[in-house]
N, C-alpha and C. Protein backbone atom coordinates (compact mmCIF):
# COMPACT_ATOMS: atom_id res chain seq x y z
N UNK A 1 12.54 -0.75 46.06
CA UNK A 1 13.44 -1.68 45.41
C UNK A 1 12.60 -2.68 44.61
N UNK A 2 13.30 -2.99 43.24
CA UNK A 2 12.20 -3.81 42.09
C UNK A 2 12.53 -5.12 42.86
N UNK A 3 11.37 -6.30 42.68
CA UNK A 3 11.77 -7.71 42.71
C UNK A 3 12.64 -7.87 41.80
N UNK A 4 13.30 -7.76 41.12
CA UNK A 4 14.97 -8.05 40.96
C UNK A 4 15.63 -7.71 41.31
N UNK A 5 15.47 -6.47 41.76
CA UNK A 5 17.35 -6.29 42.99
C UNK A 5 16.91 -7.03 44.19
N UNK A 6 15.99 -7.54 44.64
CA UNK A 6 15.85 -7.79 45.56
C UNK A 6 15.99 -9.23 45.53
N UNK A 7 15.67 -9.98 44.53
CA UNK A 7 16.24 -11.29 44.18
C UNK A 7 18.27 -11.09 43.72
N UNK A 8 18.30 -10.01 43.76
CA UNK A 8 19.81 -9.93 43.43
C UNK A 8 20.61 -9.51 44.48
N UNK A 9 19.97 -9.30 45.55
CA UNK A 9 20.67 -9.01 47.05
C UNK A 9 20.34 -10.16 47.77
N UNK A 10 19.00 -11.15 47.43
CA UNK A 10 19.14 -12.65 48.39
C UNK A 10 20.45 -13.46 47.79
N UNK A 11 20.54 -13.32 46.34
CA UNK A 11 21.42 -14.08 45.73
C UNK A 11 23.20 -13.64 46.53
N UNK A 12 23.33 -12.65 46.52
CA UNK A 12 24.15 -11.93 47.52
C UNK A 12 24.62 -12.68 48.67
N UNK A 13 23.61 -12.30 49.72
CA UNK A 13 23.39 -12.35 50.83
C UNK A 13 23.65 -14.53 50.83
N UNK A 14 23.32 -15.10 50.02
CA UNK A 14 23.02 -16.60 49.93
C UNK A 14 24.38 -16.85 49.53
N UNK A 15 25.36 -16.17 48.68
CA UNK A 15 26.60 -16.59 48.52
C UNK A 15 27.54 -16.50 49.06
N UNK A 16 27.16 -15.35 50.53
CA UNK A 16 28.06 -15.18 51.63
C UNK A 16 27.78 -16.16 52.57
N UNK A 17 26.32 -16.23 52.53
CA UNK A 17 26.61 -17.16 54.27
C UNK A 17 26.34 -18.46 53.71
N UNK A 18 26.62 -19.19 52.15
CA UNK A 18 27.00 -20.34 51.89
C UNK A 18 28.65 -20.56 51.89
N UNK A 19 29.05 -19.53 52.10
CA UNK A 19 30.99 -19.82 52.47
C UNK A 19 31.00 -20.41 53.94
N UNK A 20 29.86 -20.29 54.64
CA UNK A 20 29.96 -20.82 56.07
C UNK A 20 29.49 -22.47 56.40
N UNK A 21 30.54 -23.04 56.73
CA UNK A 21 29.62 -24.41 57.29
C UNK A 21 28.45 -24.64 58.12
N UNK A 22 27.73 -25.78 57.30
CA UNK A 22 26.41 -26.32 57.60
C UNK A 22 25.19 -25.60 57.66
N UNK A 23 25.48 -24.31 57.25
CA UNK A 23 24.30 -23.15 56.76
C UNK A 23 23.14 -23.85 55.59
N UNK A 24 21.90 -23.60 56.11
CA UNK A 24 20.54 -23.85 55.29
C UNK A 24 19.88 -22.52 55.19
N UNK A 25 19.04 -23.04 54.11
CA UNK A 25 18.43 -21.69 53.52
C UNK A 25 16.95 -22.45 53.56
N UNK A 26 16.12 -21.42 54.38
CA UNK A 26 14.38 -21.81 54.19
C UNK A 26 13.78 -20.54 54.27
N UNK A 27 12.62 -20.66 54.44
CA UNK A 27 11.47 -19.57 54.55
C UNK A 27 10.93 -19.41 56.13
N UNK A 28 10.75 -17.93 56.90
CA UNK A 28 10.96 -18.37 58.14
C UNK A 28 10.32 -16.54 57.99
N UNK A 29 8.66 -17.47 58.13
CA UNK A 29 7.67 -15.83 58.28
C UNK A 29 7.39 -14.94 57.35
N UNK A 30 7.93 -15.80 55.97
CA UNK A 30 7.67 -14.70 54.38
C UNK A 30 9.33 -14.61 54.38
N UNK A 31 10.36 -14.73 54.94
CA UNK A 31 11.46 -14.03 55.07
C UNK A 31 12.17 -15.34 54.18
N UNK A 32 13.38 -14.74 53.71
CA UNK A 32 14.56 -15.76 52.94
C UNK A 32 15.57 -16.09 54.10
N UNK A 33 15.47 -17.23 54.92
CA UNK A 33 16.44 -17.34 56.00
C UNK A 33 17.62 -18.23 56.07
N UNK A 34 18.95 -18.28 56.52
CA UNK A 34 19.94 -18.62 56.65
C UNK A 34 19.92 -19.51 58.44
N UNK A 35 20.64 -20.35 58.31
CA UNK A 35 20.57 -20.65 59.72
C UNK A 35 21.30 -22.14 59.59
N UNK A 36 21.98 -22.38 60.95
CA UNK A 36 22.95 -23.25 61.38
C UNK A 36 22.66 -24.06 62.64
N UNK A 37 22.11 -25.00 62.14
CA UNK A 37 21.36 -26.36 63.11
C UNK A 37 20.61 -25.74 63.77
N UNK A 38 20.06 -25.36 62.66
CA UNK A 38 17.98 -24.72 62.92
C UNK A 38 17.81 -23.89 63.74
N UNK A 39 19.41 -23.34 64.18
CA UNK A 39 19.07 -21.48 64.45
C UNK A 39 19.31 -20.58 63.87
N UNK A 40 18.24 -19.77 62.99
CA UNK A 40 18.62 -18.07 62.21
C UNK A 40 19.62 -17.49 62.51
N UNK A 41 20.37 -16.91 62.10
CA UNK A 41 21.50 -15.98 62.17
C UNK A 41 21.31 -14.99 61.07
N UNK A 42 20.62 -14.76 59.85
CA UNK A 42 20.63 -13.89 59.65
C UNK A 42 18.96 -14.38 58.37
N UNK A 43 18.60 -12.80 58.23
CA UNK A 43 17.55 -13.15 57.09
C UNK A 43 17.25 -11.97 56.09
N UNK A 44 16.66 -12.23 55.02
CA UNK A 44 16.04 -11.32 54.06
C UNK A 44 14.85 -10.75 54.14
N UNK A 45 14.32 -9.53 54.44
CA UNK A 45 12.77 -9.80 53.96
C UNK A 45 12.32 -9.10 52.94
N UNK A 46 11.21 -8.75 52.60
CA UNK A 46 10.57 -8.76 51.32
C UNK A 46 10.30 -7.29 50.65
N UNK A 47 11.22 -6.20 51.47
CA UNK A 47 12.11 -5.00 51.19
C UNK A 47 13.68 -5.11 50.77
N UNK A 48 14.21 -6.03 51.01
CA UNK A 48 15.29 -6.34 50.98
C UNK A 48 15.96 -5.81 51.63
N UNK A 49 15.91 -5.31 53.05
CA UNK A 49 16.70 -5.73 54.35
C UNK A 49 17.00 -6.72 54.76
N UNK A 50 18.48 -6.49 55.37
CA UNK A 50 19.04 -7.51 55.59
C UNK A 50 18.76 -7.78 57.42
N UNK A 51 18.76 -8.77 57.88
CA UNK A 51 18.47 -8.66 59.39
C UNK A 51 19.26 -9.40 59.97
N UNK A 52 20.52 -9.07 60.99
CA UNK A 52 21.49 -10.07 61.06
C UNK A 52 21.42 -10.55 62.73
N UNK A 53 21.72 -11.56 63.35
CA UNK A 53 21.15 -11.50 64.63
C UNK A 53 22.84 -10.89 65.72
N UNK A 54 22.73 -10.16 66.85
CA UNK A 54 23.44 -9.66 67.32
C UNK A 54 23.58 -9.74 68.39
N UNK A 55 22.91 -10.99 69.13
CA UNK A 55 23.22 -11.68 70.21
C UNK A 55 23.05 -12.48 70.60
N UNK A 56 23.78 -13.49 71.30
CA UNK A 56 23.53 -14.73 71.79
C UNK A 56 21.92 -14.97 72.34
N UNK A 57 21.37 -14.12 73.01
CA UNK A 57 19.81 -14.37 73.33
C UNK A 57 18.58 -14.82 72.40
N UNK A 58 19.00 -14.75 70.81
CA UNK A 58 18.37 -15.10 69.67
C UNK A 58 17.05 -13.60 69.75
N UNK A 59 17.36 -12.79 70.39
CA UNK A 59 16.31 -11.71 70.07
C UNK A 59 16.84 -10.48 69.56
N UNK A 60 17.77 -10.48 69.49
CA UNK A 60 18.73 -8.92 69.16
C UNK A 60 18.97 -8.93 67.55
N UNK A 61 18.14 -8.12 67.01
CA UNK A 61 18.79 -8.42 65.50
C UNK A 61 19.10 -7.04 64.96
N UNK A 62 20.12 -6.89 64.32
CA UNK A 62 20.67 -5.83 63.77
C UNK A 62 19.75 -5.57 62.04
N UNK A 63 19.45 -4.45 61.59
CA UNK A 63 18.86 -4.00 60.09
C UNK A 63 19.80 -3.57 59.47
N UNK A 64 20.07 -4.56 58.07
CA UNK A 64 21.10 -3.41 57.43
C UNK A 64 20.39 -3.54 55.99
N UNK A 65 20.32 -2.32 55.53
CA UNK A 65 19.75 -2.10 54.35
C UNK A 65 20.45 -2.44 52.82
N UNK A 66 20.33 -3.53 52.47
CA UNK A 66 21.03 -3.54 50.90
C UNK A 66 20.36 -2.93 49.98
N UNK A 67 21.19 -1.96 49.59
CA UNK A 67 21.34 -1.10 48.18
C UNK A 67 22.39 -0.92 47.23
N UNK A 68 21.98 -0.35 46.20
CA UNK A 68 23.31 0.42 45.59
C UNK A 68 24.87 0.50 45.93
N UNK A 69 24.13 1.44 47.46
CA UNK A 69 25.42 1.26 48.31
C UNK A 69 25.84 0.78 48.91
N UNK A 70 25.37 -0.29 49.48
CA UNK A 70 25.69 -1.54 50.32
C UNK A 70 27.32 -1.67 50.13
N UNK A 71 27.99 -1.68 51.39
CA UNK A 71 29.40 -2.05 51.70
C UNK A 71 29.60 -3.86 51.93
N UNK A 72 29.48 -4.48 51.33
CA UNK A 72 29.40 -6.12 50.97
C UNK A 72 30.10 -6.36 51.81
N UNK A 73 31.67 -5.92 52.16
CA UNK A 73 32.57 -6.40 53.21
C UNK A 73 31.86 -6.05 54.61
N UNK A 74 31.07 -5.38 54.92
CA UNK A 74 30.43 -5.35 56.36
C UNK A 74 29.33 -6.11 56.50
N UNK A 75 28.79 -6.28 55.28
CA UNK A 75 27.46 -7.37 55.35
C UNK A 75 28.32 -8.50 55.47
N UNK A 76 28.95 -8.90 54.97
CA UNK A 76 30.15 -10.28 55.40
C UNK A 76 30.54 -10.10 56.18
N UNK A 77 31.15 -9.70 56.91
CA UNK A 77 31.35 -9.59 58.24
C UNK A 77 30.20 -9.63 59.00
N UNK A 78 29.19 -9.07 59.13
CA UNK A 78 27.88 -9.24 60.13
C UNK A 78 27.57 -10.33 59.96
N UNK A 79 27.34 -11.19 58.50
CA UNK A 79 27.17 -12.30 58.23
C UNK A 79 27.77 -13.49 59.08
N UNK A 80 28.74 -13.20 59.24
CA UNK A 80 29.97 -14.57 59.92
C UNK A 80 29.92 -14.07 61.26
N UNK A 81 29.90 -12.92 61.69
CA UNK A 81 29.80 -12.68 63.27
C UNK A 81 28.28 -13.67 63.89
N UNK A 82 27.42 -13.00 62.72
CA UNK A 82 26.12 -13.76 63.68
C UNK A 82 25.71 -15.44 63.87
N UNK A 83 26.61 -16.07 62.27
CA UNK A 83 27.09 -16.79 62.47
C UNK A 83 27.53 -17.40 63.43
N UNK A 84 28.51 -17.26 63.92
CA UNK A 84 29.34 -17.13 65.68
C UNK A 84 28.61 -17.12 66.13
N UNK A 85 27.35 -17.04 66.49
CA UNK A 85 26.79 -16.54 67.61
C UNK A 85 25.66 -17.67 67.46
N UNK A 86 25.47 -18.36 66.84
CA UNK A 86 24.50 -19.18 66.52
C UNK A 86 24.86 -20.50 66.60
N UNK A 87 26.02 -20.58 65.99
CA UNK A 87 26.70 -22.01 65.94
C UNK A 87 27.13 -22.65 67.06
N UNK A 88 26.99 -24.23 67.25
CA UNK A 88 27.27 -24.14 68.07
C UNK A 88 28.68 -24.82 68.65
N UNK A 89 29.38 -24.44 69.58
CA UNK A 89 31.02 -24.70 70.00
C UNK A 89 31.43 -25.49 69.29
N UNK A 90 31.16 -26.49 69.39
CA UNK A 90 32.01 -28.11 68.34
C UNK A 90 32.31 -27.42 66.96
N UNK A 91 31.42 -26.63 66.57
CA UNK A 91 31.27 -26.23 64.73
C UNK A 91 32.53 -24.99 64.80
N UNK A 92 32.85 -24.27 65.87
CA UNK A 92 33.17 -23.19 65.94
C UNK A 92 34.69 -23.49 66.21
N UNK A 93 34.92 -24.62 66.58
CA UNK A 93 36.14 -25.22 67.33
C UNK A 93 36.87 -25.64 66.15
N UNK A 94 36.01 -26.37 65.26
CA UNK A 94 36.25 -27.01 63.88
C UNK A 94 36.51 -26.15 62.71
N UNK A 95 36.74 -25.16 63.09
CA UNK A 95 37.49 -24.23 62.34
C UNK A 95 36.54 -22.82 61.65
N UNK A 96 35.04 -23.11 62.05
CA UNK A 96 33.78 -22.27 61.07
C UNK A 96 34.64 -21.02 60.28
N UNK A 97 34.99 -19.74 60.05
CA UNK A 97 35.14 -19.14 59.16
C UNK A 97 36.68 -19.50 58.71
């Protein structure tokens, strides 16, 4: 994948999980990361996989590959699930997705 699709799948990936409250975007190991009161929930790295986290333990992370074919509605959805899983109760109570 060229460094432009791959700047065109962070751009992606950055406009989904900016629909979510109190989400930041930093650098976290070379990686493009997302995260909600300074816990990751999901990240980019420098293939342009997507890495979404898939359990409350903060070690379980799911790979999903953006391409061509990338199904956007399941990367949004993984997006906001891991979300959930990161955030914490008060944010989640307050209405998050």
């Amino acid at each position: 994948m060229s460094d432009d699709q791959i700047s065109s799948q962070i751009a992606r990936v950055r406009e989904i999980a900016s629909l979510l409250p109190r989400v930041e975007e930093q650098v976290l190991g070379g990686d493009k990361a997302f995260s909600v009161e300074q816990k990751a929930f999901a990240k980019v790295d420098d293939a342009g996989t997507l890495h979404v986290l898939t359990a409350v333990d903060d070690t379980t992370w799911t790979r999903i590959e953006l391409n061509e074919d990338t199904d956007w509605a399941l990367v949004e959805d993984a997006i906001a699930r891991s979300w959930e899983l990161s955030a914490p109760a008060g944010l989640l109570e307050a209405g998050g997705r």
